[in-house]
N, C-alpha and C. Protein backbone atom coordinates (compact mmCIF):
# COMPACT_ATOMS: atom_id res chain seq x y z
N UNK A 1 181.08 -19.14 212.14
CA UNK A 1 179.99 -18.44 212.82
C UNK A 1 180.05 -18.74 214.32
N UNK A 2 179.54 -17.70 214.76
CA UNK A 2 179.87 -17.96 216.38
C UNK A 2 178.51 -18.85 217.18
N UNK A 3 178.58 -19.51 218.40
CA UNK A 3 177.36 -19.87 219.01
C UNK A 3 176.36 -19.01 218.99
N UNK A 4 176.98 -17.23 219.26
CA UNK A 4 175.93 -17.00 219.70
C UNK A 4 175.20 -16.14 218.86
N UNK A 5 175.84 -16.36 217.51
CA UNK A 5 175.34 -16.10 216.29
C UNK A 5 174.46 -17.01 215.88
N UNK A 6 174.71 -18.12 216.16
CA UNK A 6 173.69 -19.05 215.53
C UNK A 6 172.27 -18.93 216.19
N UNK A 7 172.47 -18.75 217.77
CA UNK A 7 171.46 -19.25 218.98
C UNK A 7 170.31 -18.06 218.16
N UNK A 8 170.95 -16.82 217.79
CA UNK A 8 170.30 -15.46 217.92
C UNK A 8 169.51 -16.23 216.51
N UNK A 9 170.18 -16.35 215.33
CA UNK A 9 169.26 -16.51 213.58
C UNK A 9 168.15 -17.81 214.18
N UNK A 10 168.25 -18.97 215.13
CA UNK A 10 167.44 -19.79 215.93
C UNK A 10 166.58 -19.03 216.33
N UNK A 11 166.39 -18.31 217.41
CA UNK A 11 165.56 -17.39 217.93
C UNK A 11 164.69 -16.70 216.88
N UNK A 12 165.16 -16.12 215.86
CA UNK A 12 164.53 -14.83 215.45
C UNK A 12 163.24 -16.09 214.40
N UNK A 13 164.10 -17.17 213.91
CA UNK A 13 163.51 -18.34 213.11
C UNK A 13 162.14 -18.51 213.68
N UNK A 14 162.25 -18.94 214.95
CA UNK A 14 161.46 -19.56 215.64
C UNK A 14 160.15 -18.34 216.14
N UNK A 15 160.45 -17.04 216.14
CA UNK A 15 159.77 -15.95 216.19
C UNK A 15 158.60 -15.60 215.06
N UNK A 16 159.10 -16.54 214.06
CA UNK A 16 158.54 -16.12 212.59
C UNK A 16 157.52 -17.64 212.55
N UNK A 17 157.75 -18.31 212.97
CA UNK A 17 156.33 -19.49 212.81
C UNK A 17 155.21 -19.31 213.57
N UNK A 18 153.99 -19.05 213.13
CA UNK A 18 152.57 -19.11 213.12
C UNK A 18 152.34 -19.87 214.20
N UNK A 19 152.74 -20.97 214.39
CA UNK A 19 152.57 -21.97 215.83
C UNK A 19 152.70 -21.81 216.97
N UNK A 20 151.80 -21.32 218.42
CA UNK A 20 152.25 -21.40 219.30
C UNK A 20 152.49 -21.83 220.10
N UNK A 21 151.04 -23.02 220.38
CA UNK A 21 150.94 -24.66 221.45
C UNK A 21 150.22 -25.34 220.12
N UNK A 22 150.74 -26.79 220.63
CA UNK A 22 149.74 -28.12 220.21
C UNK A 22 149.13 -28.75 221.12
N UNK A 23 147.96 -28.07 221.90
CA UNK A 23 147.36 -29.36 223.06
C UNK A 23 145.95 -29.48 222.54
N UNK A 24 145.85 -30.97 222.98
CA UNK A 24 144.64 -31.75 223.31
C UNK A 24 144.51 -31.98 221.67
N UNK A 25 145.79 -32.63 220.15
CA UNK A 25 145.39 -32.78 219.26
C UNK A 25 144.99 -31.20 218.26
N UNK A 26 145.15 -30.39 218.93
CA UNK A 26 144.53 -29.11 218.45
C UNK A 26 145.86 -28.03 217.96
N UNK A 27 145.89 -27.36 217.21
CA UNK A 27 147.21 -26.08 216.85
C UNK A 27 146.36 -25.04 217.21
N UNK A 28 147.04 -24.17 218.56
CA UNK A 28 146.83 -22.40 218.89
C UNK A 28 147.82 -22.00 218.10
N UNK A 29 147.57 -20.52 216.71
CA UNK A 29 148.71 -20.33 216.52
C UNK A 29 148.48 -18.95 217.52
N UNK A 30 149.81 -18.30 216.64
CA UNK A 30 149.79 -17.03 218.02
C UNK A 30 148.77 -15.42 217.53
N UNK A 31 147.97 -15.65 216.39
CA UNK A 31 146.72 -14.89 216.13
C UNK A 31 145.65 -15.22 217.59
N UNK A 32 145.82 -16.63 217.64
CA UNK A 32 145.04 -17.01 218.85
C UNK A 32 143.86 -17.75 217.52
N UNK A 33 144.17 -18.58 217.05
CA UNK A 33 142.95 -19.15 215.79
C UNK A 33 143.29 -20.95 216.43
N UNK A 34 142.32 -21.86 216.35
CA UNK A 34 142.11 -22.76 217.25
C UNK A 34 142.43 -23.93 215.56
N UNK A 35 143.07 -24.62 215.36
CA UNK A 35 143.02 -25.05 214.01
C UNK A 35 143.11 -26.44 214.79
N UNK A 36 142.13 -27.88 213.55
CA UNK A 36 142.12 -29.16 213.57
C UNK A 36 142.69 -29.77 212.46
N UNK A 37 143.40 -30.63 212.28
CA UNK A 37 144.17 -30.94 210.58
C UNK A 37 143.86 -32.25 210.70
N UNK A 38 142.92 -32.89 209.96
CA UNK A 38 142.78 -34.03 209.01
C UNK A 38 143.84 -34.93 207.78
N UNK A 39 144.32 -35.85 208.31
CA UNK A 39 144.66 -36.99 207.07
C UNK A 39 143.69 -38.02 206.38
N UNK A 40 143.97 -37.78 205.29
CA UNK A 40 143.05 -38.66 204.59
C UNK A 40 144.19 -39.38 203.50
N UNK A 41 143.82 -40.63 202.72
CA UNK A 41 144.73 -41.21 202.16
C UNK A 41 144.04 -40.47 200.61
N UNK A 42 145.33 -41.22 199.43
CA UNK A 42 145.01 -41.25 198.31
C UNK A 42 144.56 -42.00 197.25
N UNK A 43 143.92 -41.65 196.06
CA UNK A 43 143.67 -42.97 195.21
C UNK A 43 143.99 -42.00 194.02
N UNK A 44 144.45 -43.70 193.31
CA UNK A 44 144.92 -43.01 191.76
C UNK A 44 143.63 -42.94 190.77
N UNK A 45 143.39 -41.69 190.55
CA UNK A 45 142.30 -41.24 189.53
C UNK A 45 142.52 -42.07 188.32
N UNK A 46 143.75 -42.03 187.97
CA UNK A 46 143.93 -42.39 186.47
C UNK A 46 143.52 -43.89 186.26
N UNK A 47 143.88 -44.65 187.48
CA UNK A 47 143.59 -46.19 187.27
C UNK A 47 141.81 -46.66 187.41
N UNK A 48 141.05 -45.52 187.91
CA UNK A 48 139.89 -45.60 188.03
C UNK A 48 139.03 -46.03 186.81
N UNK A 49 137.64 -46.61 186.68
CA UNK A 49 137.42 -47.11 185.22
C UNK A 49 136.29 -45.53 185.18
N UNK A 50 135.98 -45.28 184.19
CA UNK A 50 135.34 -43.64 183.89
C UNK A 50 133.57 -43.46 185.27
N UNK A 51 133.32 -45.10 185.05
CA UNK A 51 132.27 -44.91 186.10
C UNK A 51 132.92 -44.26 187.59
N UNK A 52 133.67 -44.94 187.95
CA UNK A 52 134.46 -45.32 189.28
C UNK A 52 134.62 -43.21 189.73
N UNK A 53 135.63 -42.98 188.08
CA UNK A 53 135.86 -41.54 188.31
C UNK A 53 134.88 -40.34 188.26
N UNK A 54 133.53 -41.09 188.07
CA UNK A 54 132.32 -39.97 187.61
C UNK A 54 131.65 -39.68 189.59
N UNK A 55 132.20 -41.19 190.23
CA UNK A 55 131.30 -41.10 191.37
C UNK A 55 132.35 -40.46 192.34
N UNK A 56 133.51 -40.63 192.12
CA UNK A 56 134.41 -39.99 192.83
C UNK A 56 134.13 -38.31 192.89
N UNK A 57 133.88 -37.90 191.07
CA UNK A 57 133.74 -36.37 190.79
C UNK A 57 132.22 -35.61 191.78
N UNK A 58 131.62 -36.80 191.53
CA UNK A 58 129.79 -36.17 192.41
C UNK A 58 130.20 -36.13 194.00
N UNK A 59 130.81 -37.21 194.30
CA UNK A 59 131.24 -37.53 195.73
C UNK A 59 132.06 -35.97 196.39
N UNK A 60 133.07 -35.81 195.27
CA UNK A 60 133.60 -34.57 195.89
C UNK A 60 133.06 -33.67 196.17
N UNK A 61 132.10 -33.35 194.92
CA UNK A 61 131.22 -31.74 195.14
C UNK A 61 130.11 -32.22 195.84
N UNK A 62 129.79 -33.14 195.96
CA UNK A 62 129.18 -33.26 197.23
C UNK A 62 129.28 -33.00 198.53
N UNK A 63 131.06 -33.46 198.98
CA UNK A 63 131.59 -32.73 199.84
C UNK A 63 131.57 -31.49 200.12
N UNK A 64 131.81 -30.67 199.26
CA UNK A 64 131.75 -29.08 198.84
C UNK A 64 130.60 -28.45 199.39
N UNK A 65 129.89 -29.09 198.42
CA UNK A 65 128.29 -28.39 198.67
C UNK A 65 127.87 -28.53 200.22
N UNK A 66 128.41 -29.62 200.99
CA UNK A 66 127.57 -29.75 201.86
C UNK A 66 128.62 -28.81 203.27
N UNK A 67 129.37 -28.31 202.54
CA UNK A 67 129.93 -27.15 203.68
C UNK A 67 129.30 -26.35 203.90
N UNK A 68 129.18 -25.81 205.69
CA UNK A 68 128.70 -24.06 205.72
C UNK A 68 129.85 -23.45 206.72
N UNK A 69 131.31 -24.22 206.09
CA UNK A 69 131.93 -23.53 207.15
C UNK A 69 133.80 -23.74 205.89
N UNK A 70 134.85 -22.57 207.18
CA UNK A 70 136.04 -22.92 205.97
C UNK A 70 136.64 -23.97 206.00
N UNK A 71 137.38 -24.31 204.65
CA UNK A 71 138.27 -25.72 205.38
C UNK A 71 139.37 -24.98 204.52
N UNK A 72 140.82 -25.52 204.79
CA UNK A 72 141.99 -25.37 203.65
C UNK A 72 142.10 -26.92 203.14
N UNK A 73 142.22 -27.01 201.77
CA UNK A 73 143.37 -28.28 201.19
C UNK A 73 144.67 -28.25 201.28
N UNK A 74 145.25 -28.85 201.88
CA UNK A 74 147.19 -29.04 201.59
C UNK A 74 147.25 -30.20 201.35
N UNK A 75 147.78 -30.68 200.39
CA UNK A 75 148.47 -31.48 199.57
C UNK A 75 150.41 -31.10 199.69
N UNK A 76 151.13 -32.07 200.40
CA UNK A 76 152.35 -32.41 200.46
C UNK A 76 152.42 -33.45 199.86
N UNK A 77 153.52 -33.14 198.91
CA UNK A 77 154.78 -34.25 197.82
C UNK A 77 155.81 -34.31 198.16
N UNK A 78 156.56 -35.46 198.45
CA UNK A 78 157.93 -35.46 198.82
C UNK A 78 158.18 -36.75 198.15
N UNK A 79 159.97 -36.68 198.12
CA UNK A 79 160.10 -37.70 196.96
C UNK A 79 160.57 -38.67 197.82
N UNK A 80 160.38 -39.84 198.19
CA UNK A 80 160.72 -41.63 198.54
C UNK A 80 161.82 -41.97 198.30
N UNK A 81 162.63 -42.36 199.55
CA UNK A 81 163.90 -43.33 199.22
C UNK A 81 163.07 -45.23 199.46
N UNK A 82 163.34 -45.66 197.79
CA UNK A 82 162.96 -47.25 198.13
C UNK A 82 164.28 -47.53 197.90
N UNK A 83 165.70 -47.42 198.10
CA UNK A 83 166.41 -48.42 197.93
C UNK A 83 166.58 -49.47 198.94
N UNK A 84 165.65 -49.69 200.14
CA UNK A 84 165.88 -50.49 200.81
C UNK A 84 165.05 -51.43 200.21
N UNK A 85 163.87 -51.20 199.31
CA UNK A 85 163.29 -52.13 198.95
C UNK A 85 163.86 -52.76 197.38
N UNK A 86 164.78 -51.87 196.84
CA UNK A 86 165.52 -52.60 195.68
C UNK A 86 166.27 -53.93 196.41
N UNK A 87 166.92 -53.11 197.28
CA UNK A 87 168.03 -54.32 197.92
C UNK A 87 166.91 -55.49 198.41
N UNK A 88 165.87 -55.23 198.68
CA UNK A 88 165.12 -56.67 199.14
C UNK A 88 164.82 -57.31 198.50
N UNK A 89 164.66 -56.80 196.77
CA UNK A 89 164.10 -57.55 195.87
C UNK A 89 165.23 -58.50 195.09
N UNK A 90 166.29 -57.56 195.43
CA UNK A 90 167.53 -58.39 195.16
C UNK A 90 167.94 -59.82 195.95
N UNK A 91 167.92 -59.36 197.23
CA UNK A 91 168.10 -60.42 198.47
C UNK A 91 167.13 -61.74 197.64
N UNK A 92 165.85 -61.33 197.32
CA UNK A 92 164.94 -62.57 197.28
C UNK A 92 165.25 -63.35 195.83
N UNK A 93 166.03 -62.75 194.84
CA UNK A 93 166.73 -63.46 193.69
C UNK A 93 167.56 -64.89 194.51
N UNK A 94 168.31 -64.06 195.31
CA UNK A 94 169.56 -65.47 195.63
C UNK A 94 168.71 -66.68 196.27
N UNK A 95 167.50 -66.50 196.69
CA UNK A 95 166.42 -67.66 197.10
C UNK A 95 165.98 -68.87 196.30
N UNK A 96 166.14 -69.80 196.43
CA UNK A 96 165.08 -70.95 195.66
C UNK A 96 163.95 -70.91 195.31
N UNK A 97 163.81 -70.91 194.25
CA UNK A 97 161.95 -70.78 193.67
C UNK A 97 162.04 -71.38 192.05
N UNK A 98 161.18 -71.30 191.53
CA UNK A 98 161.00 -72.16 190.34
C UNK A 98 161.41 -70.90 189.29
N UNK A 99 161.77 -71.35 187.94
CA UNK A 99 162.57 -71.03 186.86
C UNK A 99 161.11 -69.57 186.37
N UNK A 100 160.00 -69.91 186.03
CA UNK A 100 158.96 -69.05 186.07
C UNK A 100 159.17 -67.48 187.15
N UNK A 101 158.82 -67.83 188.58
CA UNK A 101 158.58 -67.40 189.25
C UNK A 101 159.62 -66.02 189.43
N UNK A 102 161.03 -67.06 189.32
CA UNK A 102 162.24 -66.08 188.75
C UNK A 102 162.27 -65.26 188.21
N UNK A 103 161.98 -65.44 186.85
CA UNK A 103 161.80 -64.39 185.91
C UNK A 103 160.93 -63.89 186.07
N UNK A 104 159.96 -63.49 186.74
CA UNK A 104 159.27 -62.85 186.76
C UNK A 104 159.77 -61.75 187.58
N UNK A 105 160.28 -62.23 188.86
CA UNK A 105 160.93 -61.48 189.96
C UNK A 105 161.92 -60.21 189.12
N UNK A 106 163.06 -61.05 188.21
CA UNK A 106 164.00 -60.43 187.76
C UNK A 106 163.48 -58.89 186.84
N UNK A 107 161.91 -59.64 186.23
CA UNK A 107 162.05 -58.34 185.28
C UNK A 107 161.07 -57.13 186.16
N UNK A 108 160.06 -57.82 187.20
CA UNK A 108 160.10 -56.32 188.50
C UNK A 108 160.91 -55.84 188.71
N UNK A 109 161.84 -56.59 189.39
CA UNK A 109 163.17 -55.96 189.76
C UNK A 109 163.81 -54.54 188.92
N UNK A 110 164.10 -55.23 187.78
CA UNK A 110 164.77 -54.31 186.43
C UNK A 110 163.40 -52.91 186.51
N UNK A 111 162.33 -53.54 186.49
CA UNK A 111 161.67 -52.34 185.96
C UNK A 111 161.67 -50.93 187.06
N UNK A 112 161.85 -52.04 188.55
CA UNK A 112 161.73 -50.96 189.73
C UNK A 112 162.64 -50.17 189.29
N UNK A 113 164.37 -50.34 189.21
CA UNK A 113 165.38 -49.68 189.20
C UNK A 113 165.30 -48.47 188.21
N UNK A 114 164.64 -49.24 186.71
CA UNK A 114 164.29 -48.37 185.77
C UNK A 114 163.59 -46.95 186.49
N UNK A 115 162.54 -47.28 186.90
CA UNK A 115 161.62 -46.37 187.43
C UNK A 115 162.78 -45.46 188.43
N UNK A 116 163.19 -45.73 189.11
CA UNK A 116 163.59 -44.87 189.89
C UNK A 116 165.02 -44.11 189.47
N UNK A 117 165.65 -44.54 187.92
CA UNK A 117 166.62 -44.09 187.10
C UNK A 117 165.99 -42.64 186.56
N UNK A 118 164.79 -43.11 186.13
CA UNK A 118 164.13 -42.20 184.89
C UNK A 118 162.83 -40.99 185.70
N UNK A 119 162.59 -41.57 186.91
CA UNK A 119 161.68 -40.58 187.90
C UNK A 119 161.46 -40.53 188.98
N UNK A 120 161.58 -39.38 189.76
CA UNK A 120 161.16 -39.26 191.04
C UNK A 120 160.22 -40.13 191.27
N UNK A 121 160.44 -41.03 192.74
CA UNK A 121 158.96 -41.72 193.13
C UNK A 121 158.63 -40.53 194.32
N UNK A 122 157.23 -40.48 194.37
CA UNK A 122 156.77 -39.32 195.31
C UNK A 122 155.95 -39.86 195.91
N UNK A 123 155.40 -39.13 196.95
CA UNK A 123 154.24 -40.09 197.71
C UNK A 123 153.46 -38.15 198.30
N UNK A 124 152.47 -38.75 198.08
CA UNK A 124 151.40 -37.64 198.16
C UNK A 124 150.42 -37.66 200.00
N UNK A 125 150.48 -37.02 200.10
CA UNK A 125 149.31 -36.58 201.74
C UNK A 125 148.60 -35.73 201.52
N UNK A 126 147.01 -36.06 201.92
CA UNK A 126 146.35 -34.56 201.82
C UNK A 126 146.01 -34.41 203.07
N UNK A 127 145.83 -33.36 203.50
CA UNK A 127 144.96 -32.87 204.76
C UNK A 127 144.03 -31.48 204.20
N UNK A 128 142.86 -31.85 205.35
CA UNK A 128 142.07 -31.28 205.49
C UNK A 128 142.05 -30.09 206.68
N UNK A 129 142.71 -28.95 206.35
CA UNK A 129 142.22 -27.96 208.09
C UNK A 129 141.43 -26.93 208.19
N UNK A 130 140.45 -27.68 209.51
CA UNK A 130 139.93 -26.48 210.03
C UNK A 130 140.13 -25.51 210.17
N UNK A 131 139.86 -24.21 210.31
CA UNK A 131 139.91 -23.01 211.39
C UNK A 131 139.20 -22.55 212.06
N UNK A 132 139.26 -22.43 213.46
CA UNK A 132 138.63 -21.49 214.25
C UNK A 132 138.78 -20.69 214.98
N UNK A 133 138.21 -19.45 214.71
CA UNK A 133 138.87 -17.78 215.64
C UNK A 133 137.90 -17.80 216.71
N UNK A 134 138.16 -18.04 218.04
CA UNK A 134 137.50 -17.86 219.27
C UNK A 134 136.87 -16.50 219.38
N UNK A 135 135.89 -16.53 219.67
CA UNK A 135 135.14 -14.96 220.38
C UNK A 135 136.03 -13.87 221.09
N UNK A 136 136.56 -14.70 221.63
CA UNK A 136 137.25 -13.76 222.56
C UNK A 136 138.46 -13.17 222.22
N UNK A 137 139.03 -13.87 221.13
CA UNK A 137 140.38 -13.17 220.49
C UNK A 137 140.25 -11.60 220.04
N UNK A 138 141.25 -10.94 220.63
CA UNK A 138 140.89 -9.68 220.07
C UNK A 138 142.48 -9.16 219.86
N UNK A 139 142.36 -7.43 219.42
CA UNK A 139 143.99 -7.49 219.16
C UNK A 139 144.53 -6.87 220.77
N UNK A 140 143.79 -6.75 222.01
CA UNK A 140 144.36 -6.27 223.47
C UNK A 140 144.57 -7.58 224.24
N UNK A 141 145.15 -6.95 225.03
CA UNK A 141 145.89 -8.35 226.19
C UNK A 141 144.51 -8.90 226.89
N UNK A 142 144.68 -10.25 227.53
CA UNK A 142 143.75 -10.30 228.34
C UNK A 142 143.69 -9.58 229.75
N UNK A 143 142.42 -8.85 230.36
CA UNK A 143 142.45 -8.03 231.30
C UNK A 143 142.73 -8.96 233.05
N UNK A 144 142.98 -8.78 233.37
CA UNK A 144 143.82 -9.33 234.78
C UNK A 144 143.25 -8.61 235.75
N UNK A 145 141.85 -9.34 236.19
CA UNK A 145 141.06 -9.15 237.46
C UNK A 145 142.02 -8.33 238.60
N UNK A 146 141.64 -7.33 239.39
CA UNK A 146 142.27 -6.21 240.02
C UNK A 146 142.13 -6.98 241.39
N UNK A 147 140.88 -8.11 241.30
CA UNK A 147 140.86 -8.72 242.83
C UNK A 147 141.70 -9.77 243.01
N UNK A 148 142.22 -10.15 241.91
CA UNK A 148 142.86 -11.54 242.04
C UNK A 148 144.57 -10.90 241.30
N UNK A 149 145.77 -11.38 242.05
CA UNK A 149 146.90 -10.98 241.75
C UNK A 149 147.36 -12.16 240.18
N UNK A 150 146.90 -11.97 239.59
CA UNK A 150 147.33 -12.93 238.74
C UNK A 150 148.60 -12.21 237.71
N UNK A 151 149.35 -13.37 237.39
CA UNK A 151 150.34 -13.13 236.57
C UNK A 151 149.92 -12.79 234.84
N UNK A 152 150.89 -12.14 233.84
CA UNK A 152 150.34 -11.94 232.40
C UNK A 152 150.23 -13.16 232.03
N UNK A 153 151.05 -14.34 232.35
CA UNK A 153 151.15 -15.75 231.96
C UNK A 153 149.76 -16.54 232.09
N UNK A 154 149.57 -16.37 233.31
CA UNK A 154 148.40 -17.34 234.15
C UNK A 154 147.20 -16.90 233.10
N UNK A 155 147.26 -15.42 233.02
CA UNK A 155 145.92 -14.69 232.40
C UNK A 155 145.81 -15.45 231.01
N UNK A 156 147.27 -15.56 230.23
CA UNK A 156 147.32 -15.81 228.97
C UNK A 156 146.90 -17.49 228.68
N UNK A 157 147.38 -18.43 230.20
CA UNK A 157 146.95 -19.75 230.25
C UNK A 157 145.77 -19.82 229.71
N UNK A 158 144.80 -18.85 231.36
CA UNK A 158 143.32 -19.30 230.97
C UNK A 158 142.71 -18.78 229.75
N UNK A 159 143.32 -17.79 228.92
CA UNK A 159 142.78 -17.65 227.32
C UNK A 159 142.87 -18.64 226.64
N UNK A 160 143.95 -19.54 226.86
CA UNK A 160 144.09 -20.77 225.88
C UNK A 160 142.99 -21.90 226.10
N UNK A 161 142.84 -21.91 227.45
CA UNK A 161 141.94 -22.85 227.81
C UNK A 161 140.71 -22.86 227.52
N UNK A 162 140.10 -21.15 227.45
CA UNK A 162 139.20 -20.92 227.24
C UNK A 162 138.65 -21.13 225.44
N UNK A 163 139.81 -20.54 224.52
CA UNK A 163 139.81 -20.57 223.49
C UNK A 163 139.56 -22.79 222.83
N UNK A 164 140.43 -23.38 223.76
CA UNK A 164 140.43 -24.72 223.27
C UNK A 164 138.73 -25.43 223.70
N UNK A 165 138.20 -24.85 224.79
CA UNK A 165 136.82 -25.20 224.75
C UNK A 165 136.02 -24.97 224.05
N UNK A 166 136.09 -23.29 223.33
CA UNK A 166 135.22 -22.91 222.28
C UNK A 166 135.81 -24.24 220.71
N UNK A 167 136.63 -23.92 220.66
CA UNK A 167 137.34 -24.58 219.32
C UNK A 167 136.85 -26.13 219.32
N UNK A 168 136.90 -26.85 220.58
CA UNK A 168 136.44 -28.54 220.56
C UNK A 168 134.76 -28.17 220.25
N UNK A 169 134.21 -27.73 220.77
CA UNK A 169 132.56 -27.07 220.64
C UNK A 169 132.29 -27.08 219.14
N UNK A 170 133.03 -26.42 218.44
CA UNK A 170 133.09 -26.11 217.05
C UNK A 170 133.37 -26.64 215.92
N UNK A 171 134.84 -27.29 216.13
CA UNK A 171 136.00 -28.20 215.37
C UNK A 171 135.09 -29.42 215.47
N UNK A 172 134.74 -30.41 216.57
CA UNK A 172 134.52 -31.41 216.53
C UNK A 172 133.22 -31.80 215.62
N UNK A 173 131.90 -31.12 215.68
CA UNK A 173 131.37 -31.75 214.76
C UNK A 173 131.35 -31.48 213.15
N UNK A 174 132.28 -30.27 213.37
CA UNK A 174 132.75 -30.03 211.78
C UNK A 174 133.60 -31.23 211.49
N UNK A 175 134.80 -32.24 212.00
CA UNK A 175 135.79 -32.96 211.78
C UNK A 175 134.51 -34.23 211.47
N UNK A 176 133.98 -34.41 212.56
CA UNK A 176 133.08 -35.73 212.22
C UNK A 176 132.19 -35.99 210.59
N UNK A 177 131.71 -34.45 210.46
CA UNK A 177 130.92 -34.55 208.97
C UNK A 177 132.08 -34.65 208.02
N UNK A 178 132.97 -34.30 207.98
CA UNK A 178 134.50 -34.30 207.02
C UNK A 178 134.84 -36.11 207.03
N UNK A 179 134.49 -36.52 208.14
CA UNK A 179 134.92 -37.60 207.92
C UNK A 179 133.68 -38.73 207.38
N UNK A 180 132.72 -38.32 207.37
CA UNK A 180 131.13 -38.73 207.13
C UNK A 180 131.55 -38.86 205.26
N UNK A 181 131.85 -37.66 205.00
CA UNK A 181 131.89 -37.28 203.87
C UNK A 181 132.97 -38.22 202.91
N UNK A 182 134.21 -38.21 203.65
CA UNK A 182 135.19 -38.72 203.00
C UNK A 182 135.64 -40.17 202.82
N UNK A 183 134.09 -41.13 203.94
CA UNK A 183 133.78 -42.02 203.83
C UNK A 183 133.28 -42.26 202.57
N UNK A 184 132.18 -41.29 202.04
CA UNK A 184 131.05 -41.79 200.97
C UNK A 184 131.87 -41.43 199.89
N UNK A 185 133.01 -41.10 199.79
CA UNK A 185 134.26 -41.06 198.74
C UNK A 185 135.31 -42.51 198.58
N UNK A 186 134.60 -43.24 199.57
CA UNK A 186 135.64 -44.14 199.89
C UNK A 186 137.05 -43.98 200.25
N UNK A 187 136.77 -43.12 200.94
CA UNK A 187 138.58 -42.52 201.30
C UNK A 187 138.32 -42.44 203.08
N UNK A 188 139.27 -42.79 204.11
CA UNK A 188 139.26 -42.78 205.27
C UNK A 188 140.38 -41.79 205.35
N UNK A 189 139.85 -40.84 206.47
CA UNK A 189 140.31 -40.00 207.34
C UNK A 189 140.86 -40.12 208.51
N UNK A 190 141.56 -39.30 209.15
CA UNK A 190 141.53 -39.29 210.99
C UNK A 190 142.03 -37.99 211.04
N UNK A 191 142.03 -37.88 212.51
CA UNK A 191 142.29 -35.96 212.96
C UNK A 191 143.58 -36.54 213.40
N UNK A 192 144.75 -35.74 213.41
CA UNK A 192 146.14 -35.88 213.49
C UNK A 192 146.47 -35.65 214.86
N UNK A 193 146.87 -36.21 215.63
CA UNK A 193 146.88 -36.28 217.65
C UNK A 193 148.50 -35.22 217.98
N UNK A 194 148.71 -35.30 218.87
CA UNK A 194 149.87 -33.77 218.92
C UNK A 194 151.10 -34.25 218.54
N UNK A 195 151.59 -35.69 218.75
CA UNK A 195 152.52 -36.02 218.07
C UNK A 195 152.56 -36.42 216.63
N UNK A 196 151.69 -36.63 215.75
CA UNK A 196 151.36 -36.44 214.49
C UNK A 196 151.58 -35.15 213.57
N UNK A 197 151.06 -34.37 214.51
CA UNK A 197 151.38 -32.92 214.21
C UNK A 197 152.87 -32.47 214.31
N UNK A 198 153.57 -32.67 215.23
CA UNK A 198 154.69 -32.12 216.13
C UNK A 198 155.71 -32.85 214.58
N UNK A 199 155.21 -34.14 214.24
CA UNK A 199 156.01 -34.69 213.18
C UNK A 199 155.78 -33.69 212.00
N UNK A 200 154.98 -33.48 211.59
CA UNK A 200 154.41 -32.73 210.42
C UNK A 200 155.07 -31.71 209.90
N UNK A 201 154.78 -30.61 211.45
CA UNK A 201 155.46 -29.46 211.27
C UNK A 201 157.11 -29.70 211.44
N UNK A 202 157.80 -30.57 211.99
CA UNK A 202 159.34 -30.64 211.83
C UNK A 202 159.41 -31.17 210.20
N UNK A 203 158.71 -31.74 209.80
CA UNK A 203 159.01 -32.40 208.65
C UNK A 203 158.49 -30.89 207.30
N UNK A 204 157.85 -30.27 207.64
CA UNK A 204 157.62 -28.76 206.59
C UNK A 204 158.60 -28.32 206.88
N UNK A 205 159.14 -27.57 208.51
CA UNK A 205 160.45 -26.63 208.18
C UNK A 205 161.74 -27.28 208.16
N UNK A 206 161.34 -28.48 207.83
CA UNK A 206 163.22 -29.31 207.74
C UNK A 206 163.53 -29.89 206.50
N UNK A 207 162.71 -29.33 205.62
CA UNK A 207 162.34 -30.44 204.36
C UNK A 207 163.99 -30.14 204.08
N UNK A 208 164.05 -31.28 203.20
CA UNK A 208 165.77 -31.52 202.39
C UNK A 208 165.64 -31.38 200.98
N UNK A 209 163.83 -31.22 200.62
CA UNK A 209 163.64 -31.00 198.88
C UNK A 209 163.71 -30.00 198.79
């Protein structure tokens, strides 16, 4: 394939993602929609005792109920390389420790390897995202004052700017009750900052699963 075969299927790629800036922590895609994305960690339901999982179940729809606005769930699975941590568990065999302690080590050990013979280990992320469509988004260009020589660019700047003020106005105390909420779940949150993001999205369109 030629360079400038490749540069062109690059281009047209990059034409087709929804994303257009990440500033100030925030995603403009190119609808012009102002989006905030939340991480929150996970807990295993199954290990919960039935009380534990009844307050978790009220806790959620509690969450629910107490929306008057949209959110999306995404949930990403990807599968874990631990062989650096087999090899560590190995390393700590050749160590001195008592005849007990050993065996104990040895049959983790065995069981890790097992586990990762017989199943994918995965590791789970959820996020929480906002959306917000600014007032001013419409489907025409922005209009370019006749008194002032401004460029289509400059015009298109101050839409963004304008759009990221409405969106912090909006986003922010929606993110704060999300996180109010996901406290009384016992689960901690945070809003994802632009390099968090910038990781995110390379890590969706590069996946290797």
């Amino acid at each position: 394939m030629k360079p400038e075969t490749r540069a062109k299927i690059s281009a047209t790629t990059q034409a087709h993602l929804e994303v257009q800036e990440i500033v100030d922590d925030l995603i403009i895609t190119k609808s012009g929609k102002v989006v905030l994305v939340i991480q929150t960690d996970a807990v295993n339901f199954d290990l919960l005792s039935e009380y534990e999982q009844d307050n978790k179940i009220y806790a959620f729809a509690g969450l629910l109920n107490s929306l008057n606005f949209h959110i999306q769930i995404l949930i990403r699975t990807k599968r874990i390389d631990i062989s650096n941590y087999v090899d560590y568990l190995k390393n700590q065999l050749s160590r001195e420790m008592s005849p007990g302690l050993r065996k104990q080590l040895e049959i983790y050990s065995e069981f890790i390897q097992n586990l990762i013979v017989q199943n994918d280990v995965l590791d789970k992320k959820f996020y929480l995202v906002i959306p917000f469509t600014p007032v001013t988004v419409s489907s025409s260009p922005i209009p370019i004052p006749k008194s002032k020589k401004r460029t289509q660019k400059e015009a298109l700047s101050l839409g963004t700017k304008r759009s990221l003020e409405q969106g912090k106005i909006y986003l922010y105390p929606k993110r704060d009750h999300l996180l109010k909420q996901l406290g009384r779940m016992g689960l901690v949150g945070h809003q994802l900052v632009n390099e968090e993001l910038i990781d995110l999205f390379y890590e969706i369109y590069n996946s290797e699963d």
